[in-house]
N, C-alpha and C. Protein backbone atom coordinates (compact mmCIF):
# COMPACT_ATOMS: atom_id res chain seq x y z
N UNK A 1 -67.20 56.26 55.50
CA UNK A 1 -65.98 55.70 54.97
C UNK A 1 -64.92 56.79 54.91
N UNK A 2 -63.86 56.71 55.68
CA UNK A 2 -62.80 57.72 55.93
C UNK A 2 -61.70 56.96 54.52
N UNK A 3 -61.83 57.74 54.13
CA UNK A 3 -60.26 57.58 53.29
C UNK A 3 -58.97 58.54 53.57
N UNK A 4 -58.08 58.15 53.54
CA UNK A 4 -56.34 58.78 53.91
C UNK A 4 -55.69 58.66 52.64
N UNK A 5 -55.44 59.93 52.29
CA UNK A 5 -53.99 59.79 50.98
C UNK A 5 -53.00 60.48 51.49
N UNK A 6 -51.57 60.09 51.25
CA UNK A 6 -50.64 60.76 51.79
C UNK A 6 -49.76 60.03 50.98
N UNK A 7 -48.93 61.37 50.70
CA UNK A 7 -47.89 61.47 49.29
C UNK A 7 -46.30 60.48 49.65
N UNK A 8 -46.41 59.91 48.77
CA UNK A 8 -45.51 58.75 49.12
C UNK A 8 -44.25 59.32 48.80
N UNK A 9 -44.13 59.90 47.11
CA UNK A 9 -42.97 60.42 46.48
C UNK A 9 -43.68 61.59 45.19
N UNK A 10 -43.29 61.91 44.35
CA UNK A 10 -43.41 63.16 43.50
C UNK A 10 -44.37 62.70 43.15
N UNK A 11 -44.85 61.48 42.22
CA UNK A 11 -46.10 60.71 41.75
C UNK A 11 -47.27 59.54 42.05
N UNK A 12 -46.33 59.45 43.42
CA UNK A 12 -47.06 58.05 43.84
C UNK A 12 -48.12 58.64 45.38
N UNK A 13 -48.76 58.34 45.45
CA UNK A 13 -49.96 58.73 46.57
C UNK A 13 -50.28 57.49 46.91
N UNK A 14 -50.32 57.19 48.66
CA UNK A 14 -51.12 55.79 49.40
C UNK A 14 -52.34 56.40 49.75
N UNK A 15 -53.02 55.44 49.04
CA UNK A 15 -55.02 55.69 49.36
C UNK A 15 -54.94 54.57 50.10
N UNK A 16 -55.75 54.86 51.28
CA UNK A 16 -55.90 53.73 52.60
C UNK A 16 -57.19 54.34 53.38
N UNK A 17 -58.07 52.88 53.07
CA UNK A 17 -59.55 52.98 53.12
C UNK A 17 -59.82 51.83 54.80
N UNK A 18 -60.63 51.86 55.12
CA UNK A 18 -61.04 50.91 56.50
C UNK A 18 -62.62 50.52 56.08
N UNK A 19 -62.80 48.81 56.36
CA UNK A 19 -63.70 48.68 56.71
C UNK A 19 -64.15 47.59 57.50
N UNK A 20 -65.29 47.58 57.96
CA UNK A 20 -65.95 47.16 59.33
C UNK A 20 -66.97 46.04 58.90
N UNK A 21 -67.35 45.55 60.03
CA UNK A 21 -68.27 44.26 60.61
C UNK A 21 -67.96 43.72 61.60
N UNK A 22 -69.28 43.25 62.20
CA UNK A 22 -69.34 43.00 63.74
C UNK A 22 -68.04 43.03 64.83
N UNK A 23 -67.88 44.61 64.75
CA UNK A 23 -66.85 44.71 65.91
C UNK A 23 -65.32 44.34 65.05
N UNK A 24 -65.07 44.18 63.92
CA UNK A 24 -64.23 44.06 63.44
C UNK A 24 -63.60 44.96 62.60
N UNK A 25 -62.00 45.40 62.33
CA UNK A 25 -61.80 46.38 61.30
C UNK A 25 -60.48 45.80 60.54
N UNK A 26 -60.82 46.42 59.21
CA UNK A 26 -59.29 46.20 59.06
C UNK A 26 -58.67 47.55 57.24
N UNK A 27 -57.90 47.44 57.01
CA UNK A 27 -57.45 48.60 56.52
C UNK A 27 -57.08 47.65 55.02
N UNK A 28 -57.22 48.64 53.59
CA UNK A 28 -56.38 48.22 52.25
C UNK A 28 -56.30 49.79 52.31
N UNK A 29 -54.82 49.23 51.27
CA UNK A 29 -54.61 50.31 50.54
C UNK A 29 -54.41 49.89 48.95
N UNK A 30 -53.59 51.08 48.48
CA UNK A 30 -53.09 51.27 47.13
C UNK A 30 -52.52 52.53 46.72
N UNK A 31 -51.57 52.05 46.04
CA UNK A 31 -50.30 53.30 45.66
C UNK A 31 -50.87 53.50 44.75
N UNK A 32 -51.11 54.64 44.57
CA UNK A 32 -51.92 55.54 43.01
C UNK A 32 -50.46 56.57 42.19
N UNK A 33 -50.38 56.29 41.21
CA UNK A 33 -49.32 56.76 40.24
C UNK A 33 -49.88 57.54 39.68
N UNK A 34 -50.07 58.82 39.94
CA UNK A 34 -50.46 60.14 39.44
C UNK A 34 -49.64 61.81 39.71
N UNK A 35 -49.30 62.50 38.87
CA UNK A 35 -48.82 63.58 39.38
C UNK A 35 -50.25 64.59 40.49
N UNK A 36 -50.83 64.94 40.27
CA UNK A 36 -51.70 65.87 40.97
C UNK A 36 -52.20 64.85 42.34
N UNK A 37 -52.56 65.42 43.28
CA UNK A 37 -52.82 64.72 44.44
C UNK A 37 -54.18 64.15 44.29
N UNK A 38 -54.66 62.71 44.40
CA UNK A 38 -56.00 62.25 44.26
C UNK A 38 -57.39 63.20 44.86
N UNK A 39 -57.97 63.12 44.18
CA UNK A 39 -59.41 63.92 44.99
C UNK A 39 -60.13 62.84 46.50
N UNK A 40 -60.20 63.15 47.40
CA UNK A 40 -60.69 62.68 48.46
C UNK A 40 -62.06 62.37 48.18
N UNK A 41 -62.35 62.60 47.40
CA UNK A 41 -64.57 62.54 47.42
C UNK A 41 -64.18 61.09 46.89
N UNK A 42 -63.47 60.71 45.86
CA UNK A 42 -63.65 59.41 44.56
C UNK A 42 -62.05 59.29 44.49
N UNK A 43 -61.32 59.09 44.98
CA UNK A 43 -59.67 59.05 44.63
C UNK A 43 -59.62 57.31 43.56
N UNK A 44 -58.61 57.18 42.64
CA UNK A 44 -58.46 56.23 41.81
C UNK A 44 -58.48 54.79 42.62
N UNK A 45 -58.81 53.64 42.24
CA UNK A 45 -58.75 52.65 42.93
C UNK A 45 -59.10 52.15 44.57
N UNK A 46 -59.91 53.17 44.28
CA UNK A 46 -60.79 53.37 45.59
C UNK A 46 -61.14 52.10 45.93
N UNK A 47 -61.91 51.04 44.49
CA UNK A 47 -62.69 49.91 44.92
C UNK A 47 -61.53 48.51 45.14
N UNK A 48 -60.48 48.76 44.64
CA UNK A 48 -59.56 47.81 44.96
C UNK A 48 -59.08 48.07 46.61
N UNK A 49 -58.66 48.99 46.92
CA UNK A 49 -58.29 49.26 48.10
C UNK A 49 -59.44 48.66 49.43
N UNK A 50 -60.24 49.33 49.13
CA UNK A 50 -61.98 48.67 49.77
C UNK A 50 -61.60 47.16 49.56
N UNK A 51 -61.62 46.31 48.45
CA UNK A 51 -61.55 44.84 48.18
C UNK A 51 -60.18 44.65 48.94
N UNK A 52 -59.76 45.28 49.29
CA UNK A 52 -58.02 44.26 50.17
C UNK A 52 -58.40 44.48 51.53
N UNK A 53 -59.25 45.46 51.89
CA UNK A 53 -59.44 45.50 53.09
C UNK A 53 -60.80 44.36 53.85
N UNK A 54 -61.67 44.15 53.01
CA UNK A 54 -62.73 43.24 53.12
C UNK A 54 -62.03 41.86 52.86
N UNK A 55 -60.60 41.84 51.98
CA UNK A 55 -60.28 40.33 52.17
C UNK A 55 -59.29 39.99 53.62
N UNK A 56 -58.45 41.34 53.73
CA UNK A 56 -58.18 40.92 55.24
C UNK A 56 -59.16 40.84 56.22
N UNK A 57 -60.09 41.29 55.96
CA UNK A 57 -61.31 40.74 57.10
C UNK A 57 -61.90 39.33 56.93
N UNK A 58 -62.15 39.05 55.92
CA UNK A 58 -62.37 37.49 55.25
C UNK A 58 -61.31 36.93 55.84
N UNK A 59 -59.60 36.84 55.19
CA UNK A 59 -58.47 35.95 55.74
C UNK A 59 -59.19 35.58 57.12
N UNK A 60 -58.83 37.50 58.02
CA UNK A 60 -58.57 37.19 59.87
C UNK A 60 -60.18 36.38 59.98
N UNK A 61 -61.03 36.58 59.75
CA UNK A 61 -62.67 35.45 60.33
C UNK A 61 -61.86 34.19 59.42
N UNK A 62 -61.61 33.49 58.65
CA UNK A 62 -61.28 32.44 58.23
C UNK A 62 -59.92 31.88 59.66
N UNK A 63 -59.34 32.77 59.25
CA UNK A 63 -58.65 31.91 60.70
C UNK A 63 -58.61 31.80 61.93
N UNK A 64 -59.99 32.78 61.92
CA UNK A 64 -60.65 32.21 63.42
C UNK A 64 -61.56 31.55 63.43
N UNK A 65 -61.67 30.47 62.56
CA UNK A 65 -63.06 29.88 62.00
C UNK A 65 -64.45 30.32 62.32
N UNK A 66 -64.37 31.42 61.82
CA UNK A 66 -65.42 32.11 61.68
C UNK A 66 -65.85 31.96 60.02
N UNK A 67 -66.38 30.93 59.03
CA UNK A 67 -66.42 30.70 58.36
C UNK A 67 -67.25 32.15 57.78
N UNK A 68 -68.27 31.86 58.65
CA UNK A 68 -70.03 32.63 58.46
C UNK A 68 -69.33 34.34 57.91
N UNK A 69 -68.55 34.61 58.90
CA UNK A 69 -67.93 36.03 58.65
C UNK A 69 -66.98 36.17 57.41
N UNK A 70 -66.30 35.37 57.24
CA UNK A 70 -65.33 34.79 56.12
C UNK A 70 -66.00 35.52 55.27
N UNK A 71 -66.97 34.25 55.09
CA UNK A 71 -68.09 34.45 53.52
C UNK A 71 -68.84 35.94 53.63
N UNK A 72 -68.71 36.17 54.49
CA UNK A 72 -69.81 37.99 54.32
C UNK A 72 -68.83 38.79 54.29
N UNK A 73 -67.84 39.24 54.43
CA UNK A 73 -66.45 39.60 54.20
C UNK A 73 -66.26 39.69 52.71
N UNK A 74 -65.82 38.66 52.01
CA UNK A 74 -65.10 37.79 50.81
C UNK A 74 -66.49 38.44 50.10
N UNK A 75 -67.73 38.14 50.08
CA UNK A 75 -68.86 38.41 49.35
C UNK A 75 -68.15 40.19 49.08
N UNK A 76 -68.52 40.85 50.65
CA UNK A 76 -68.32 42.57 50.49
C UNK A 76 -67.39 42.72 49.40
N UNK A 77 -66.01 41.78 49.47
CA UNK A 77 -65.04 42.65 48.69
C UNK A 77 -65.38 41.79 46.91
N UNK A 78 -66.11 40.89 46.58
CA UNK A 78 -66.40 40.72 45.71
C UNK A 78 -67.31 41.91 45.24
N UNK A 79 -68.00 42.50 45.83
CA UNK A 79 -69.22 43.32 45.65
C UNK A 79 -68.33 44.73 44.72
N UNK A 80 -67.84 45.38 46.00
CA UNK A 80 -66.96 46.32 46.19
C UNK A 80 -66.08 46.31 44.35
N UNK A 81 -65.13 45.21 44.58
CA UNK A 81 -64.11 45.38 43.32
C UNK A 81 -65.04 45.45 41.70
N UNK A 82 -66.21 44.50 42.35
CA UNK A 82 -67.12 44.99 41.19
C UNK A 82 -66.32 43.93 39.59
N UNK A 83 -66.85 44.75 38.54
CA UNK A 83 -66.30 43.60 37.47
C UNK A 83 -64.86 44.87 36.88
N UNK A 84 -64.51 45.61 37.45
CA UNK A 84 -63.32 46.33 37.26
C UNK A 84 -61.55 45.49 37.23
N UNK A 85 -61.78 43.98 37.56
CA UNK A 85 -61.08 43.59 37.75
C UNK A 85 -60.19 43.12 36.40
N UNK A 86 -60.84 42.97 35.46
CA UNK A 86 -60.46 41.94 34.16
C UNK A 86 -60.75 42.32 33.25
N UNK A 87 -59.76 42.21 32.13
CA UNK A 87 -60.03 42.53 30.62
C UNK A 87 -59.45 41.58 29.78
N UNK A 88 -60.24 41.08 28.61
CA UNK A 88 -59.54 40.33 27.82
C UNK A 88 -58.31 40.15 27.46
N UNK A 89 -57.80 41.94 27.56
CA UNK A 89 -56.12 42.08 27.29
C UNK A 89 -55.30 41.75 28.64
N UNK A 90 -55.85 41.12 29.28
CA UNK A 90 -54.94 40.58 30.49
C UNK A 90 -54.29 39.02 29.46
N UNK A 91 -55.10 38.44 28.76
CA UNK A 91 -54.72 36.96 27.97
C UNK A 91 -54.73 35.67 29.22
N UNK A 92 -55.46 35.97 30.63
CA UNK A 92 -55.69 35.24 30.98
C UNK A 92 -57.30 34.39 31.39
N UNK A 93 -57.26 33.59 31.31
CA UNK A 93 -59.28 32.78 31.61
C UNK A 93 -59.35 33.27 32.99
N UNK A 94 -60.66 34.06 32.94
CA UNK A 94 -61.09 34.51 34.29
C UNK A 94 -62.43 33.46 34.56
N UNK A 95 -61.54 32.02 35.53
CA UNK A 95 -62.94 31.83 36.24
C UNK A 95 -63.24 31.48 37.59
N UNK A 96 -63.23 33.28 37.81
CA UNK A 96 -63.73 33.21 39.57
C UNK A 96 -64.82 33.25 39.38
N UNK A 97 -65.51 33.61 38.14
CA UNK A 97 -67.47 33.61 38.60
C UNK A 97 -67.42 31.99 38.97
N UNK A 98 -66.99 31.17 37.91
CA UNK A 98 -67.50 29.95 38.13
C UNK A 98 -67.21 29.65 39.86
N UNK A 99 -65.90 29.99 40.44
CA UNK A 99 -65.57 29.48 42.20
C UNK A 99 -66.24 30.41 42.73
N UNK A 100 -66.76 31.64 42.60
CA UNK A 100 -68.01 32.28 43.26
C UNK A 100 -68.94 31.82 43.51
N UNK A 101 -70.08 31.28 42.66
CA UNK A 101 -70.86 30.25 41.98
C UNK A 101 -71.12 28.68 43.01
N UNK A 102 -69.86 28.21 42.69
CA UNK A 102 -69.69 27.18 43.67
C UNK A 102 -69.90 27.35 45.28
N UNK A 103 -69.00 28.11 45.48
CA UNK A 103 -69.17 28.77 46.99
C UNK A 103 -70.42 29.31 47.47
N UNK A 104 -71.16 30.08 46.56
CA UNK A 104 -72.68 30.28 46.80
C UNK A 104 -73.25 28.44 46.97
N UNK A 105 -73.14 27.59 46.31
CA UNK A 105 -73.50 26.05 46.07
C UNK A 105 -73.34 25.52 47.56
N UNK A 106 -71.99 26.09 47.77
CA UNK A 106 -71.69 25.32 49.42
C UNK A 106 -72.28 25.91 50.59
N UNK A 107 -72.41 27.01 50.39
CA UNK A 107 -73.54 27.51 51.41
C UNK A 107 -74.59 27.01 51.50
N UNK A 108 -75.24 27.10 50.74
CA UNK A 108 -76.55 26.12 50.55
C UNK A 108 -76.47 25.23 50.90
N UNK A 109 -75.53 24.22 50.50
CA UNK A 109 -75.33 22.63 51.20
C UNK A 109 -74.46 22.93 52.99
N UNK A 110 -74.19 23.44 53.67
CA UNK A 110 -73.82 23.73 54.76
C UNK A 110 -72.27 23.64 54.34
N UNK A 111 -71.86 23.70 53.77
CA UNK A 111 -70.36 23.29 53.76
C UNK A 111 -69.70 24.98 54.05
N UNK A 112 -69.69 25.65 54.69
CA UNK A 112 -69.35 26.64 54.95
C UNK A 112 -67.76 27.05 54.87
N UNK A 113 -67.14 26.21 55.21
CA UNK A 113 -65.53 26.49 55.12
C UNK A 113 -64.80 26.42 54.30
N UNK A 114 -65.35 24.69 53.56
CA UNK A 114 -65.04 25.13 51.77
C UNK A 114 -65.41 26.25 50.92
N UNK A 115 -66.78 26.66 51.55
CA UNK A 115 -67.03 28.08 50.43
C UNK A 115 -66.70 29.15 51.13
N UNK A 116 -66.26 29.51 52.05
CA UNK A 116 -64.71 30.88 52.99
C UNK A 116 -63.88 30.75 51.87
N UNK A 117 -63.08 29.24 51.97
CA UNK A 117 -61.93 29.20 51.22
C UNK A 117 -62.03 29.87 49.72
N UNK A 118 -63.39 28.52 48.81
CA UNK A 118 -63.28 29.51 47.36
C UNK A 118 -63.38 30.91 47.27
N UNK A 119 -64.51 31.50 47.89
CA UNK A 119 -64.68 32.68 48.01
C UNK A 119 -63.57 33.84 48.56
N UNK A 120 -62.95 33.53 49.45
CA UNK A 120 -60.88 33.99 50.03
C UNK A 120 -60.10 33.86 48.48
N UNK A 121 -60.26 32.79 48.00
CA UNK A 121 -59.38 32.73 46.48
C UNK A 121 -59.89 33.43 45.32
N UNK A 122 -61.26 33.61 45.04
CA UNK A 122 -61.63 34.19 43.99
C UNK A 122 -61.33 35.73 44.52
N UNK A 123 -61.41 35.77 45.42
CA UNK A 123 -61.45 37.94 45.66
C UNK A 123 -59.94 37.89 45.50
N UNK A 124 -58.76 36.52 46.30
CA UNK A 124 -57.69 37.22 46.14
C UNK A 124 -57.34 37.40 44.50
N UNK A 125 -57.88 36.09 43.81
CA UNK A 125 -57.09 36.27 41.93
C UNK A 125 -58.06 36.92 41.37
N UNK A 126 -59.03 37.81 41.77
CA UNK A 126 -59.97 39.31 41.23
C UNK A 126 -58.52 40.16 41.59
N UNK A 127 -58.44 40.57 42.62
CA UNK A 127 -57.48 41.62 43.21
C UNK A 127 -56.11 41.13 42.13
N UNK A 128 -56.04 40.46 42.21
CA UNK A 128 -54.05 39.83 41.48
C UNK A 128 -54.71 40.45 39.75
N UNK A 129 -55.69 40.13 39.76
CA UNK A 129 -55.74 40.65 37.59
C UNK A 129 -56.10 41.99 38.32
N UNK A 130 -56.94 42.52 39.07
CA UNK A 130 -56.69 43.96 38.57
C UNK A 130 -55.51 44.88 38.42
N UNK A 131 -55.03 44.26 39.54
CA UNK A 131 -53.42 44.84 39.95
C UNK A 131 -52.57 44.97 38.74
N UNK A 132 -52.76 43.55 37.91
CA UNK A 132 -52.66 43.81 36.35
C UNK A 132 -52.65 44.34 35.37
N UNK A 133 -53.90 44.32 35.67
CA UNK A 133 -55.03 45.17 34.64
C UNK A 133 -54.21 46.64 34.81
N UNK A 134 -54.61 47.00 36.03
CA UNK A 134 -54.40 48.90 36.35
C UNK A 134 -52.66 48.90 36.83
N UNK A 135 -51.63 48.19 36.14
CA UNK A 135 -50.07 48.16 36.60
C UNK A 135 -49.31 49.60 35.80
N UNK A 136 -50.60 50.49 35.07
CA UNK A 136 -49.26 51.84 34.77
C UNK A 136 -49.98 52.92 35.87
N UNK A 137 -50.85 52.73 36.36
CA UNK A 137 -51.57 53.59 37.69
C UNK A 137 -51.12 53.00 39.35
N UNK A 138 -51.07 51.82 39.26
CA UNK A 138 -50.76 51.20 40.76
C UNK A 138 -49.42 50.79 40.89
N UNK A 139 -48.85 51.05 41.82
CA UNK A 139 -47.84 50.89 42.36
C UNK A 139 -47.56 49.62 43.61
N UNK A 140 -46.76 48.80 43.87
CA UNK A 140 -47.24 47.71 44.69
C UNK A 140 -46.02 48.19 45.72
């Protein structure tokens, strides 16, 4: 896993991570709001950046109906963002477990495209509260 930081302005640093599956790539980032330059081993928001890049891989297989890839995609960046996404002091109801949940349900029943889709929506409103959550560190 190659990560790139490169200094945007006096405090702001772009961390821009890549990742892969079958022959596929695609890139997240995130503006990190820090004076000292991020450490390359663990830089801040490492796992959000990772989660935008596994959902543009989810989106691009969803709109090539590649459902199957969608969902292994969308899963990675669920994995990835981890439960870093949400805190009570956001004051909003977090329920992507429950459309996670479901989408695991539709797999099982073959419905594969409905559960791309939930699974595409729960990673994107994980990613939208963390962005939240971490708004005096991230920069959009």
């Amino acid at each position: 896993m190659d990560i790139i930081i490169t200094q945007v302005s006096n405090d702001k640093w772009l961390i821009r991570v890549e990742r892969k599956r079958n022959g596929h790539i695609a890139s997240g980032q995130a503006v990190v709001i820090q004076g000292p330059a991020p450490q390359t081993d663990n830089p801040p928001h490492l796992a959000f950046a990772g989660a935008r890049a596994w959902l543009a891989l989810a989106q691009a297989r969803q709109a090539a109906d590649d459902n199957e890839g969608a969902i292994a995609n969308a899963r990675a960046g669920v994995d990835e963002l981890g439960r870093l996404y949400y805190s009570s002091s956001l004051r909003v109801k977090d329920d992507t477990s429950l459309h996670v949940d479901l989408a695991e349900e539709l797999v099982e029943q073959g419905r594969h495209a409905e559960a791309a889709r939930r699974l595409v929506q729960a990673l994107e409103t994980r990613l939208h509260m963390y962005a939240q959550l971490h708004a005096d560190t991230l920069a959009e």
